[in-house]
N, C-alpha and C. Protein backbone atom coordinates (compact mmCIF):
# COMPACT_ATOMS: atom_id res chain seq x y z
N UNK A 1 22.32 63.71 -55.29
CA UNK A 1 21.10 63.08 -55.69
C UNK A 1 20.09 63.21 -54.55
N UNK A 2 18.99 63.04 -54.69
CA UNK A 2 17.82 63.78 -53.70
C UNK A 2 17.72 62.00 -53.30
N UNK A 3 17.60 62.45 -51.73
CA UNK A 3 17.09 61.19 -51.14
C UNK A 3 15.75 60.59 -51.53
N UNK A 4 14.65 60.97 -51.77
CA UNK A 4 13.37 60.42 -52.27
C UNK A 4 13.75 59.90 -53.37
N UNK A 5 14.46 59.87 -54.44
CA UNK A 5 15.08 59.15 -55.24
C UNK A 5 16.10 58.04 -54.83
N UNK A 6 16.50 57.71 -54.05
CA UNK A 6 17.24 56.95 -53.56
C UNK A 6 16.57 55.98 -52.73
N UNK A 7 15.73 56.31 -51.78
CA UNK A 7 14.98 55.29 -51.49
C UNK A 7 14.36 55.19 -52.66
N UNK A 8 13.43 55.29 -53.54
CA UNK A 8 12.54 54.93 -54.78
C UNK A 8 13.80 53.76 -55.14
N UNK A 9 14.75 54.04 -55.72
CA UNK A 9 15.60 53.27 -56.48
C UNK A 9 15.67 52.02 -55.62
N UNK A 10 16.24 52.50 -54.08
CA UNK A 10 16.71 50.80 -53.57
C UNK A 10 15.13 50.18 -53.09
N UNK A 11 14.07 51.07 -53.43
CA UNK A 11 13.06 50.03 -52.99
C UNK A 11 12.57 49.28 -54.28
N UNK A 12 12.54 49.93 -55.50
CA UNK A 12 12.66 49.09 -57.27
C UNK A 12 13.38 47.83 -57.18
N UNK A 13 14.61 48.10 -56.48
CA UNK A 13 15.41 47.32 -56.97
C UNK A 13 15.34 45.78 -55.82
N UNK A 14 14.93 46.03 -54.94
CA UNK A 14 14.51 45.06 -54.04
C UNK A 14 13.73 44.31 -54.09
N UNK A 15 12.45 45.27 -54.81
CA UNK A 15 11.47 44.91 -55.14
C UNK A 15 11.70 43.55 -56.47
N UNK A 16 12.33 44.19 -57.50
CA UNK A 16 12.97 43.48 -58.71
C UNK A 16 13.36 41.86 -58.10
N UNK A 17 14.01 42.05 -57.51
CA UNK A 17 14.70 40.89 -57.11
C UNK A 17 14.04 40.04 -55.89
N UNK A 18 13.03 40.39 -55.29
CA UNK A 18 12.18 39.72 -54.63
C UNK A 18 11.05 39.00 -55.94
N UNK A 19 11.04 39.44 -56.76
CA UNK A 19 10.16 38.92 -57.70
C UNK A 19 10.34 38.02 -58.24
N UNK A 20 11.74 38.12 -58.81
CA UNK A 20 12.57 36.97 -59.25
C UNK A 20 12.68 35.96 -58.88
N UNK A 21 13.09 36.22 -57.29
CA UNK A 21 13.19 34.79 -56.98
C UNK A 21 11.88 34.14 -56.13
N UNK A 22 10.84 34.56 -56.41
CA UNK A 22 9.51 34.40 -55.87
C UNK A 22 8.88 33.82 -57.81
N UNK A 23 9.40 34.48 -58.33
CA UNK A 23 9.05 33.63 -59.85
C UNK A 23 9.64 32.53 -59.87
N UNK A 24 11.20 32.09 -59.41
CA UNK A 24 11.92 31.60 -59.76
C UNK A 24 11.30 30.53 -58.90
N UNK A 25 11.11 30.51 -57.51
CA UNK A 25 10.55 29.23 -56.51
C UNK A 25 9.23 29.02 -56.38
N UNK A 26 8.15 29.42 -57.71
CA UNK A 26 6.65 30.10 -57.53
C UNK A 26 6.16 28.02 -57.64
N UNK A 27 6.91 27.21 -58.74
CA UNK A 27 6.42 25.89 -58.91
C UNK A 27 7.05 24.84 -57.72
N UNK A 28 7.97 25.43 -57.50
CA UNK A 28 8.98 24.15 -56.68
C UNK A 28 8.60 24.09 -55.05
N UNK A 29 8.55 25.45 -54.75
CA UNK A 29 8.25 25.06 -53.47
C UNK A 29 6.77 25.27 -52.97
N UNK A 30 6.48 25.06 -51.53
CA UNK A 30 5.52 24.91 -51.13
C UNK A 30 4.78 25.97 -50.98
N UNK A 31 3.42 26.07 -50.66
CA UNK A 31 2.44 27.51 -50.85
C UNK A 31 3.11 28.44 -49.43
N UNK A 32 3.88 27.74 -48.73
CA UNK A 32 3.78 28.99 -47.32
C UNK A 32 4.66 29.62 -47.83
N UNK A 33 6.01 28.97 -48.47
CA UNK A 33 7.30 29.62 -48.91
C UNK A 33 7.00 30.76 -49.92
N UNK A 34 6.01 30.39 -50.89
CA UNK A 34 5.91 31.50 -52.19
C UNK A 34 4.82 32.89 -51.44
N UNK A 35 4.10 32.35 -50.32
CA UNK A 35 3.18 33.31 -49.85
C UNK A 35 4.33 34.31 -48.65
N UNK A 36 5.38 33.54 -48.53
CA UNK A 36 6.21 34.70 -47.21
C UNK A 36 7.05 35.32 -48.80
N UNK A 37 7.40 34.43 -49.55
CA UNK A 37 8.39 35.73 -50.71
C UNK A 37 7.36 36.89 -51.00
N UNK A 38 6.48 36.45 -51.08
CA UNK A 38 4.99 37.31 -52.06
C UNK A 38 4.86 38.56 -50.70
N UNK A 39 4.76 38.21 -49.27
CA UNK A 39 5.10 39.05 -48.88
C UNK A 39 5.62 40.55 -48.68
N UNK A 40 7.58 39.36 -48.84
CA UNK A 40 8.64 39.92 -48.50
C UNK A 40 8.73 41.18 -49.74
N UNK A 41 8.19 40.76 -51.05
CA UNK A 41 8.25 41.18 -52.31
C UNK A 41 7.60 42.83 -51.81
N UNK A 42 6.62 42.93 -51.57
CA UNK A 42 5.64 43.64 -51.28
C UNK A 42 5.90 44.55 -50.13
N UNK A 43 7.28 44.36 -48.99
CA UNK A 43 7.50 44.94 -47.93
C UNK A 43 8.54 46.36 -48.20
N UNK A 44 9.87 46.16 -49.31
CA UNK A 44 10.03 47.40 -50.05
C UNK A 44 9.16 48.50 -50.24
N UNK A 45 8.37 48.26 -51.54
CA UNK A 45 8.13 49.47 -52.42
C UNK A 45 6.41 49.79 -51.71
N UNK A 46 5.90 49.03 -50.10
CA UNK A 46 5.19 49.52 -49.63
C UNK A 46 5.99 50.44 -48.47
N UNK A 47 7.04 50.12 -48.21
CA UNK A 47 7.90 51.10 -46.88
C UNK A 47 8.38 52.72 -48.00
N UNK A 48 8.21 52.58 -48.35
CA UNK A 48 8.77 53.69 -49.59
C UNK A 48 7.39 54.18 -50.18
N UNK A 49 5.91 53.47 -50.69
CA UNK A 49 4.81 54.09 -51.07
C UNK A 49 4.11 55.10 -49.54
N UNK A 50 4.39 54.51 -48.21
CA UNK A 50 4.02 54.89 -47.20
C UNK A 50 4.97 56.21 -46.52
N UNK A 51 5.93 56.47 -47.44
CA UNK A 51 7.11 57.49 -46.88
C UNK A 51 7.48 57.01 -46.09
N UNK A 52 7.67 56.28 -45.64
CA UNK A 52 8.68 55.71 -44.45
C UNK A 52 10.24 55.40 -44.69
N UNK A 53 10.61 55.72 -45.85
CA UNK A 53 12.18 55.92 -46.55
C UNK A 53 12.89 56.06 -45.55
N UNK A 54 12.38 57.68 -45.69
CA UNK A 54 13.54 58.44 -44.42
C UNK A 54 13.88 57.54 -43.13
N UNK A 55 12.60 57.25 -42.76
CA UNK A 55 12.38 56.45 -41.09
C UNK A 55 13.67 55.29 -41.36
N UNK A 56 13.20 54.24 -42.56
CA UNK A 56 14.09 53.25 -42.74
C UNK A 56 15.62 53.24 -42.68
N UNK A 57 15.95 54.98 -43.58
CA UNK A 57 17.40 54.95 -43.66
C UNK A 57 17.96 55.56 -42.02
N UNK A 58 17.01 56.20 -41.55
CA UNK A 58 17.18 56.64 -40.03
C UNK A 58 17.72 55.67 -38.97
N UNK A 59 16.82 54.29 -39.21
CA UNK A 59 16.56 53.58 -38.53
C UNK A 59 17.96 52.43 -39.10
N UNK A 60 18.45 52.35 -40.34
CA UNK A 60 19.72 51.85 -40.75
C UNK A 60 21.08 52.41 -40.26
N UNK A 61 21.22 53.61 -40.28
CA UNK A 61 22.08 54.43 -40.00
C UNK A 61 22.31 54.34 -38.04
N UNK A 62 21.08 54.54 -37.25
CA UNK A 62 21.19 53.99 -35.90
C UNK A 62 21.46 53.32 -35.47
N UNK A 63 21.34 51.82 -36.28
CA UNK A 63 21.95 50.59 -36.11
C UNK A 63 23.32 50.87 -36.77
N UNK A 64 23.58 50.84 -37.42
CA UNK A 64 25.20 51.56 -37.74
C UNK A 64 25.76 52.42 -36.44
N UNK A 65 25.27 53.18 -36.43
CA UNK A 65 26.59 53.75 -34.84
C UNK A 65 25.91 52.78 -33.62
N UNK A 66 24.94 52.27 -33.73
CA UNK A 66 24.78 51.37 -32.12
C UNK A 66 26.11 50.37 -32.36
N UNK A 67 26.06 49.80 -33.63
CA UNK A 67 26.85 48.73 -33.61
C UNK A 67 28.38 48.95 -33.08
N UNK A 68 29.00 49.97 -34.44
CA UNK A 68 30.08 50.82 -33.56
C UNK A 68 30.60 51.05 -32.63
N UNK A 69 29.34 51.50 -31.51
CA UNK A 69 29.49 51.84 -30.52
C UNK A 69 29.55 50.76 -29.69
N UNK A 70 29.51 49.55 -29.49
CA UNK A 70 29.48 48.49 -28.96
C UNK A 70 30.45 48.57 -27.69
N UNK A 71 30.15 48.24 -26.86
CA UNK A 71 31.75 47.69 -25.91
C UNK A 71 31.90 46.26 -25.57
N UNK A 72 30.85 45.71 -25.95
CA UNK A 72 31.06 44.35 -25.62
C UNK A 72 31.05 43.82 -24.11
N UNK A 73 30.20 44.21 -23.63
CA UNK A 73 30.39 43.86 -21.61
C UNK A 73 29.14 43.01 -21.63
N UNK A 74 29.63 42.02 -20.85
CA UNK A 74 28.83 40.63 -20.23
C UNK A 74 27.44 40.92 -20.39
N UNK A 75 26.98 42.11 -19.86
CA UNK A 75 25.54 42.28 -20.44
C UNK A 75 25.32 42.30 -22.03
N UNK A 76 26.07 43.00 -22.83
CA UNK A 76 26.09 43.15 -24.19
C UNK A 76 25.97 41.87 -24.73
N UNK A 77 26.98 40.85 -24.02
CA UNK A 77 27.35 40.02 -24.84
C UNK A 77 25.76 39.27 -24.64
N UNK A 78 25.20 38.85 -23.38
CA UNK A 78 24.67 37.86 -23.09
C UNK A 78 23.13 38.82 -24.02
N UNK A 79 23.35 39.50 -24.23
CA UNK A 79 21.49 40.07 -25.39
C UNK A 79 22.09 39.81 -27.01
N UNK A 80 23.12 39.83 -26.72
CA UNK A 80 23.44 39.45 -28.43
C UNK A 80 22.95 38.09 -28.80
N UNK A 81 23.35 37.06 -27.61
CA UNK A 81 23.13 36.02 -27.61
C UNK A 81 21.75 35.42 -27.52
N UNK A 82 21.30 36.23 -26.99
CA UNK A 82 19.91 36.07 -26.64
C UNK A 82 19.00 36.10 -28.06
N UNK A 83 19.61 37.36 -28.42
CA UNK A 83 19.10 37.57 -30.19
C UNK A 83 19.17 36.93 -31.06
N UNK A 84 20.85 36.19 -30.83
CA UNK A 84 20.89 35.44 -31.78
C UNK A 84 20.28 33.89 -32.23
N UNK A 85 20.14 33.40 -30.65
CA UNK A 85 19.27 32.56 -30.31
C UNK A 85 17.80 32.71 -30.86
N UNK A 86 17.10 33.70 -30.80
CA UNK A 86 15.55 34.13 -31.47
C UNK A 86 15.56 34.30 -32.62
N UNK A 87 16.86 34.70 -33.29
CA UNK A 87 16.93 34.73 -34.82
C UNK A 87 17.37 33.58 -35.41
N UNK A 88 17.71 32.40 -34.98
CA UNK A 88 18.10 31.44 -35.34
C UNK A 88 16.97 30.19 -35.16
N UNK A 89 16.44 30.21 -34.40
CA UNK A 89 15.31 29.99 -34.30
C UNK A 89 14.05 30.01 -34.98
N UNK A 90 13.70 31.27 -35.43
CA UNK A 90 12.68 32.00 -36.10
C UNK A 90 13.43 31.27 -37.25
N UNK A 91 14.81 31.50 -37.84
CA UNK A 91 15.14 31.09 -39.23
C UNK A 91 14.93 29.65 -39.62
N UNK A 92 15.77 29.08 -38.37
CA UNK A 92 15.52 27.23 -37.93
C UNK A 92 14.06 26.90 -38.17
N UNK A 93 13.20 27.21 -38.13
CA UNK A 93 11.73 26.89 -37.56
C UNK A 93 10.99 26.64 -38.97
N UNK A 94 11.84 27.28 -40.22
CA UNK A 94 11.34 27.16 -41.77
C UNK A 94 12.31 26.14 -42.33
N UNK A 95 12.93 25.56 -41.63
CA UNK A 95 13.63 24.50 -42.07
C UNK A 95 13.10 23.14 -41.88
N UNK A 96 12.11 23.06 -40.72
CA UNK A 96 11.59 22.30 -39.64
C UNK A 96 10.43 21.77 -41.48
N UNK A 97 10.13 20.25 -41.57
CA UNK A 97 9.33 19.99 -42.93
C UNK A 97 7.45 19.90 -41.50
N UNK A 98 6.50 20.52 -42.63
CA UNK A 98 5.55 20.58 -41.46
C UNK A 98 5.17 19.42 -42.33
N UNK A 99 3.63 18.79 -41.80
CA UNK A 99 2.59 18.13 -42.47
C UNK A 99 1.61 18.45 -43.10
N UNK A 100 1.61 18.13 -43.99
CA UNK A 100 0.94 18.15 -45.26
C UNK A 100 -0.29 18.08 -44.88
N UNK A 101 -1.70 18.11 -45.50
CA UNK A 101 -3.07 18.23 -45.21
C UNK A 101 -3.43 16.84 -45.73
N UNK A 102 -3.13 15.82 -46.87
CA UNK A 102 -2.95 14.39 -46.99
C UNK A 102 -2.43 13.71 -46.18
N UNK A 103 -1.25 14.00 -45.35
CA UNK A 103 -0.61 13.82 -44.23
C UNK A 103 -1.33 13.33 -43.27
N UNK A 104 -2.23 14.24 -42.69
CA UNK A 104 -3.04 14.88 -41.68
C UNK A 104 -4.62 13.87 -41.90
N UNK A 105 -4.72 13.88 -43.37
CA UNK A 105 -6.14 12.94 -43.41
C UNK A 105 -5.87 11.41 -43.86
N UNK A 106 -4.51 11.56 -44.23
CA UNK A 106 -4.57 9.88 -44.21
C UNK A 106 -4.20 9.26 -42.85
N UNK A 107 -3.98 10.07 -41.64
CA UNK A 107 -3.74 9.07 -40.32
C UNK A 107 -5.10 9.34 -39.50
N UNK A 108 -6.06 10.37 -39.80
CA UNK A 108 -7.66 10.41 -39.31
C UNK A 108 -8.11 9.18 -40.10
N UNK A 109 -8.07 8.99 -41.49
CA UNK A 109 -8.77 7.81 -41.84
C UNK A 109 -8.04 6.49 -41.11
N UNK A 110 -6.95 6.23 -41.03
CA UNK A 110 -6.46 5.21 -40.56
C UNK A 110 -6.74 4.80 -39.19
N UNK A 111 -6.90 5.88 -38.45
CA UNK A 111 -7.52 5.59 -36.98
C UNK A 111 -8.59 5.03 -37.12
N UNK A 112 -9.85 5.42 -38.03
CA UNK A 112 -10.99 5.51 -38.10
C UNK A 112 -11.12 3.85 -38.65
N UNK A 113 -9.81 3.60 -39.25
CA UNK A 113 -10.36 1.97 -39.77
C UNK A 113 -9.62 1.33 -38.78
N UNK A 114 -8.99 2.27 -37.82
CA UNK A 114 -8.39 0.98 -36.86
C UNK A 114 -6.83 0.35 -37.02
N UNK A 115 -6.58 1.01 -38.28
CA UNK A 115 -5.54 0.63 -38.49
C UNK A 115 -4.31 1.04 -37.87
N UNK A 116 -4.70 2.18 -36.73
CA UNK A 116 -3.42 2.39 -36.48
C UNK A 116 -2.76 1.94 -35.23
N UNK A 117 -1.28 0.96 -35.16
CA UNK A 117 -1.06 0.48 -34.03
C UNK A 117 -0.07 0.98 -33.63
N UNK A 118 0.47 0.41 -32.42
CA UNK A 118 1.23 0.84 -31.21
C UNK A 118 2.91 0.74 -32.38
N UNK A 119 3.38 2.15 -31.98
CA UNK A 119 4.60 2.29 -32.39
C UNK A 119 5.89 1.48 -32.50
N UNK A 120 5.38 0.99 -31.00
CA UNK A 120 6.69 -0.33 -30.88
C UNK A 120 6.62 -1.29 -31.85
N UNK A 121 5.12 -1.93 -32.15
CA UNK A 121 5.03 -2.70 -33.22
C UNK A 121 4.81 -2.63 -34.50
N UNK A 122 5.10 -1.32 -34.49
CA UNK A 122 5.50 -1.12 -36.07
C UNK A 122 6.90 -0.95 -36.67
N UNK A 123 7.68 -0.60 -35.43
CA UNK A 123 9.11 -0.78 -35.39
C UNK A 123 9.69 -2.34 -35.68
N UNK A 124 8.80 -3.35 -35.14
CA UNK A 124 9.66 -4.61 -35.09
C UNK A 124 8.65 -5.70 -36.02
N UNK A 125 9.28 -6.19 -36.66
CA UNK A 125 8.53 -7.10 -37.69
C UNK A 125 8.05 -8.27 -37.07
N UNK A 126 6.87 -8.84 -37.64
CA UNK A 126 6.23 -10.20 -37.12
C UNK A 126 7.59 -11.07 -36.59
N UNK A 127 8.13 -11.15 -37.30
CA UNK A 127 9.20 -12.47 -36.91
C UNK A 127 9.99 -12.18 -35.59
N UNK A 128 9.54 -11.15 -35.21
CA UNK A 128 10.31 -10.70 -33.64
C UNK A 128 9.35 -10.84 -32.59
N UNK A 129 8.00 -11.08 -33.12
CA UNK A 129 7.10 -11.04 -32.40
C UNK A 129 7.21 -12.09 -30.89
N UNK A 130 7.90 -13.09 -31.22
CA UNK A 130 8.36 -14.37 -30.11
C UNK A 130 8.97 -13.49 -29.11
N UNK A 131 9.52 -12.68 -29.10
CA UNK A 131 10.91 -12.14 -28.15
C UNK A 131 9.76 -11.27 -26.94
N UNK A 132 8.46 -11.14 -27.44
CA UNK A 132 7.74 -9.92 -26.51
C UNK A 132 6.75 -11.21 -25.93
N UNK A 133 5.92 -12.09 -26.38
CA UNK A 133 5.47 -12.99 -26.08
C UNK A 133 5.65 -14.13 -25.38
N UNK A 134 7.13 -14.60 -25.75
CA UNK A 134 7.86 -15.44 -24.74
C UNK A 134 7.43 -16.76 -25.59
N UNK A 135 6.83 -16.83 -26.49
CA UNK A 135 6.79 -17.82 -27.04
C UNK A 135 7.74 -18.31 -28.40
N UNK A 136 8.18 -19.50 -28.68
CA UNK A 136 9.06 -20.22 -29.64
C UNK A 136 8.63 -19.13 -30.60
N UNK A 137 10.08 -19.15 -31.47
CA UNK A 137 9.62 -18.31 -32.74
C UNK A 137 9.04 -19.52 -33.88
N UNK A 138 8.55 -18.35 -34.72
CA UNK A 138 7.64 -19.20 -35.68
C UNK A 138 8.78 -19.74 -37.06
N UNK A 139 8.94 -21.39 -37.44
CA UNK A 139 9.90 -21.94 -38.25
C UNK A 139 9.11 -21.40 -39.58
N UNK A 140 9.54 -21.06 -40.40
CA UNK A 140 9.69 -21.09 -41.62
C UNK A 140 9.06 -21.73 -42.61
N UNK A 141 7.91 -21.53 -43.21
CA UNK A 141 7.34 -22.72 -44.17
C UNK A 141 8.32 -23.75 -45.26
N UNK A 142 8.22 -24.81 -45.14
CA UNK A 142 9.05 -25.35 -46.15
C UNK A 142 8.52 -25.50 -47.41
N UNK A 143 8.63 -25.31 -47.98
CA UNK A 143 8.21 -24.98 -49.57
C UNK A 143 8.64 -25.66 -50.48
N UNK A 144 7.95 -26.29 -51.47
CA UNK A 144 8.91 -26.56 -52.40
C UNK A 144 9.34 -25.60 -53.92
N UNK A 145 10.64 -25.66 -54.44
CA UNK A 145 10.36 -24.23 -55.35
C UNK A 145 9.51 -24.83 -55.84
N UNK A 146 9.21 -23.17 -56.58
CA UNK A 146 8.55 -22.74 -57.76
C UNK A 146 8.79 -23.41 -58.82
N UNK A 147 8.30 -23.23 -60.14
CA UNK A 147 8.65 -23.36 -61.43
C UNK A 147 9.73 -23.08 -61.72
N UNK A 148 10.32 -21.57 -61.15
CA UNK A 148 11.07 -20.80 -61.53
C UNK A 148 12.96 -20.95 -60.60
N UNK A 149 12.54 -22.12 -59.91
CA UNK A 149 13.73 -22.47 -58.74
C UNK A 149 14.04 -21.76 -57.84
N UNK A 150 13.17 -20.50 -57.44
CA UNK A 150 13.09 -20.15 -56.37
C UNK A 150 11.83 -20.57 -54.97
N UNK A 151 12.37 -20.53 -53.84
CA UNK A 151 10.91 -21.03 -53.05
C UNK A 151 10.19 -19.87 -52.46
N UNK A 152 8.80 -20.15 -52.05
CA UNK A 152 8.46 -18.75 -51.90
C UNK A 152 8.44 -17.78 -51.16
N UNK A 153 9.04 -18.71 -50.03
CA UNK A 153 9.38 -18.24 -48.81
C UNK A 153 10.40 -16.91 -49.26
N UNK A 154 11.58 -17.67 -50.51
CA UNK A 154 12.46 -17.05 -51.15
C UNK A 154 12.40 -15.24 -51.19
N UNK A 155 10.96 -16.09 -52.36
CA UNK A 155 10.64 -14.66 -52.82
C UNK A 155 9.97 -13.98 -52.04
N UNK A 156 8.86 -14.14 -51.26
CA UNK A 156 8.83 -13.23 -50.02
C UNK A 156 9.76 -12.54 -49.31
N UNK A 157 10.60 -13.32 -48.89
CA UNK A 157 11.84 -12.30 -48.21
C UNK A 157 12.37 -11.20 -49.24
N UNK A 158 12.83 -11.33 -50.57
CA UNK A 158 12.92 -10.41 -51.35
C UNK A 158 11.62 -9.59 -51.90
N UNK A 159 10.70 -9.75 -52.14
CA UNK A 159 9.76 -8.57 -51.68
C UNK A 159 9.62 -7.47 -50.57
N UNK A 160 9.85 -8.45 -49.29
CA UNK A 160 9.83 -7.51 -48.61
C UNK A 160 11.29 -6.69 -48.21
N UNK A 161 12.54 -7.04 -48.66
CA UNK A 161 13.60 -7.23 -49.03
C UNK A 161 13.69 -5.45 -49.92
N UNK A 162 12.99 -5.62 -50.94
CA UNK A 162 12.60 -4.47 -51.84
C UNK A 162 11.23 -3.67 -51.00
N UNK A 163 10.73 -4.07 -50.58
CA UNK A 163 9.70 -2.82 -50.06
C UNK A 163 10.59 -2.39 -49.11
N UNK A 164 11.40 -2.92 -48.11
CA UNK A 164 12.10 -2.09 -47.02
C UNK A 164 13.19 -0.82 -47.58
N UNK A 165 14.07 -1.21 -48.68
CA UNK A 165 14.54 -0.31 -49.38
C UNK A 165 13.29 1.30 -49.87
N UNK A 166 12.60 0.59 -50.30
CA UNK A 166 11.84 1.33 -50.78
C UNK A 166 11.46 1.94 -49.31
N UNK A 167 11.08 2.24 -48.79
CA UNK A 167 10.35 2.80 -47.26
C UNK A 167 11.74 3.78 -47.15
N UNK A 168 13.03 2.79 -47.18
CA UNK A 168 14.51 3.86 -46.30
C UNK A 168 14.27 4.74 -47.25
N UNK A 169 14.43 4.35 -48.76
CA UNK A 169 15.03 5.25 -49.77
C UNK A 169 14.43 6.46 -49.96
N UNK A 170 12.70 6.34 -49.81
CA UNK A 170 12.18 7.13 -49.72
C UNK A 170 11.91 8.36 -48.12
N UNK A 171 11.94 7.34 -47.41
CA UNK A 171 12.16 8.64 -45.85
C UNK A 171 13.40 9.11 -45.65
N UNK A 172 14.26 9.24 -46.33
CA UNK A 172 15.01 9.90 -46.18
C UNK A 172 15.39 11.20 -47.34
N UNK A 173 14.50 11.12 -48.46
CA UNK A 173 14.63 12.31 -49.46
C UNK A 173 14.42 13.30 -49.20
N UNK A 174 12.95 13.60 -47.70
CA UNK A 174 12.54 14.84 -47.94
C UNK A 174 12.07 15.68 -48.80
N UNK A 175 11.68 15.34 -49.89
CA UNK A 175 11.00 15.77 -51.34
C UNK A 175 9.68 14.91 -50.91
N UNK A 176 8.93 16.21 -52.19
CA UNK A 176 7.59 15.85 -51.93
C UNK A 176 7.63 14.33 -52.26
N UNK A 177 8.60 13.57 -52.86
CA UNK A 177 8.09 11.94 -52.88
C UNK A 177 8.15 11.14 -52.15
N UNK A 178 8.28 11.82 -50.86
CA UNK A 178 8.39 10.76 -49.70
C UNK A 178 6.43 10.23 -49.24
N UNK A 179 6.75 9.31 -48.75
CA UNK A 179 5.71 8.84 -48.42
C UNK A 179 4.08 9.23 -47.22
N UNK A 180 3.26 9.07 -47.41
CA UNK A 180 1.84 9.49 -46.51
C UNK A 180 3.00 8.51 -45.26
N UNK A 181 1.95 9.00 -44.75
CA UNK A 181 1.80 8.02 -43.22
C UNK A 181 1.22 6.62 -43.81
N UNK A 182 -0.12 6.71 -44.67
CA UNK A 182 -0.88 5.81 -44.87
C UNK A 182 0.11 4.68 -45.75
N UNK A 183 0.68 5.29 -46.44
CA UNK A 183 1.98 4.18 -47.36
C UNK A 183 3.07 3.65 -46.71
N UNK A 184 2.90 4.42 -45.77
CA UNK A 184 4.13 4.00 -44.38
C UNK A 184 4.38 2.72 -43.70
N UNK A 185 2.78 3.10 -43.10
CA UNK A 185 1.91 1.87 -42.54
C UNK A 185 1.73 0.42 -43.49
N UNK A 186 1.30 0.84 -44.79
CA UNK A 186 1.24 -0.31 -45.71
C UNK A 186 2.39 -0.61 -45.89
N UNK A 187 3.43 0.10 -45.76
CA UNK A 187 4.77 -0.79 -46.27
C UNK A 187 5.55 -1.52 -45.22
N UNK A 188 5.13 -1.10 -44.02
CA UNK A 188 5.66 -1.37 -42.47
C UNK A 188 5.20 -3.17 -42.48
N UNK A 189 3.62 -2.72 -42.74
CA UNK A 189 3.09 -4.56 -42.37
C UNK A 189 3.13 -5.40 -43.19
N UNK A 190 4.06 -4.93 -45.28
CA UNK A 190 4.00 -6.04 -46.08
C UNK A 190 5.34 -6.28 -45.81
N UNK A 191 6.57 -5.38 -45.15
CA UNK A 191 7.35 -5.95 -44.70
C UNK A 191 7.57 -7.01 -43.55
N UNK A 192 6.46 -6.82 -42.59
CA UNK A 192 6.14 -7.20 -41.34
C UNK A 192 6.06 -8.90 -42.02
């Protein structure tokens, strides 16, 4: 079979299947992911429209007897490593979740209203607030129940009880339904 046919074929067929799964992840994932498949799609059957076949299978086949040829000596080893380190990396680095552009403008607006405070105290809820101050902690309103035989103190604690769930349940999905910064913050201080 004539090599210009052979690259043609494995660059079709690469091509095929870069499409697929660039159709297949075109709704689910994010615009950088479908723009590197859309790429990758496009890096075949342009190495093959440019004649660069030959070069490619040249350049496959070289790496085939380099590999072969290996001996494995302390220098060898320590560039393999080196490589593998940069390729793991480069791969690691699309795993890494970036920020979003809502992300990004809901903590500019939040500065801008002031809202945004010191980390430590968003970590620790009002009721800890005594322990940094040095002053008595604050008792508890006494209440009398509700209508409903709960007091409200009650139900406050279970509100915020349920918003704290809500905050874990959600930072830890990693799907787009996790929360802004800005919902973060609001859920930090109705727990607070």
């Amino acid at each position: 079979m004539d090599a210009n046919l052979i690259h043609l074929l494995i660059a079709s067929v690469t091509t095929v299947v870069c499409v697929i799964i660039t159709a297949l992840i075109w709704r689910r994932a994010q615009v950088k992911t479908v723009f590197w498949w859309i790429g990758l799609t496009l890096l075949p059957m342009a190495i093959y429209l440019a004649g660069l076949g030959s070069a490619a299978e040249g350049a496959a086949r070289s790496f085939y007897a380099w590999w072969n040829g290996l001996q494995f000596t302390p220098i060898q080893w320590v560039g393999l490593v080196l490589g593998g380190i940069g390729a793991l990396l480069l791969v690691g680095s699309r795993l890494i979740p970036s920020e979003s552009a809502k992300d990004r403008r809901a903590r500019s607006q939040s500065r801008e209203a002031g809202g945004l405070q010191r980390a430590s105290s968003l970590a620790r809820p009002a009721r800890h607030q005594h322990l940094r101050t040095g002053l008595p902690p604050p008792e508890p309103a006494a209440t009398p129940p509700a209508a409903g035989g709960e007091s409200e103190s009650r139900r406050d604690e279970r509100t915020a009880t349920q918003a704290r769930h809500q905050l874990i349940g959600r930072r830890g999905s990693g799907t787009s339904q996790s929360l802004s910064l800005a919902q973060q913050l609001s859920l930090r201080r109705r727990v607070a």
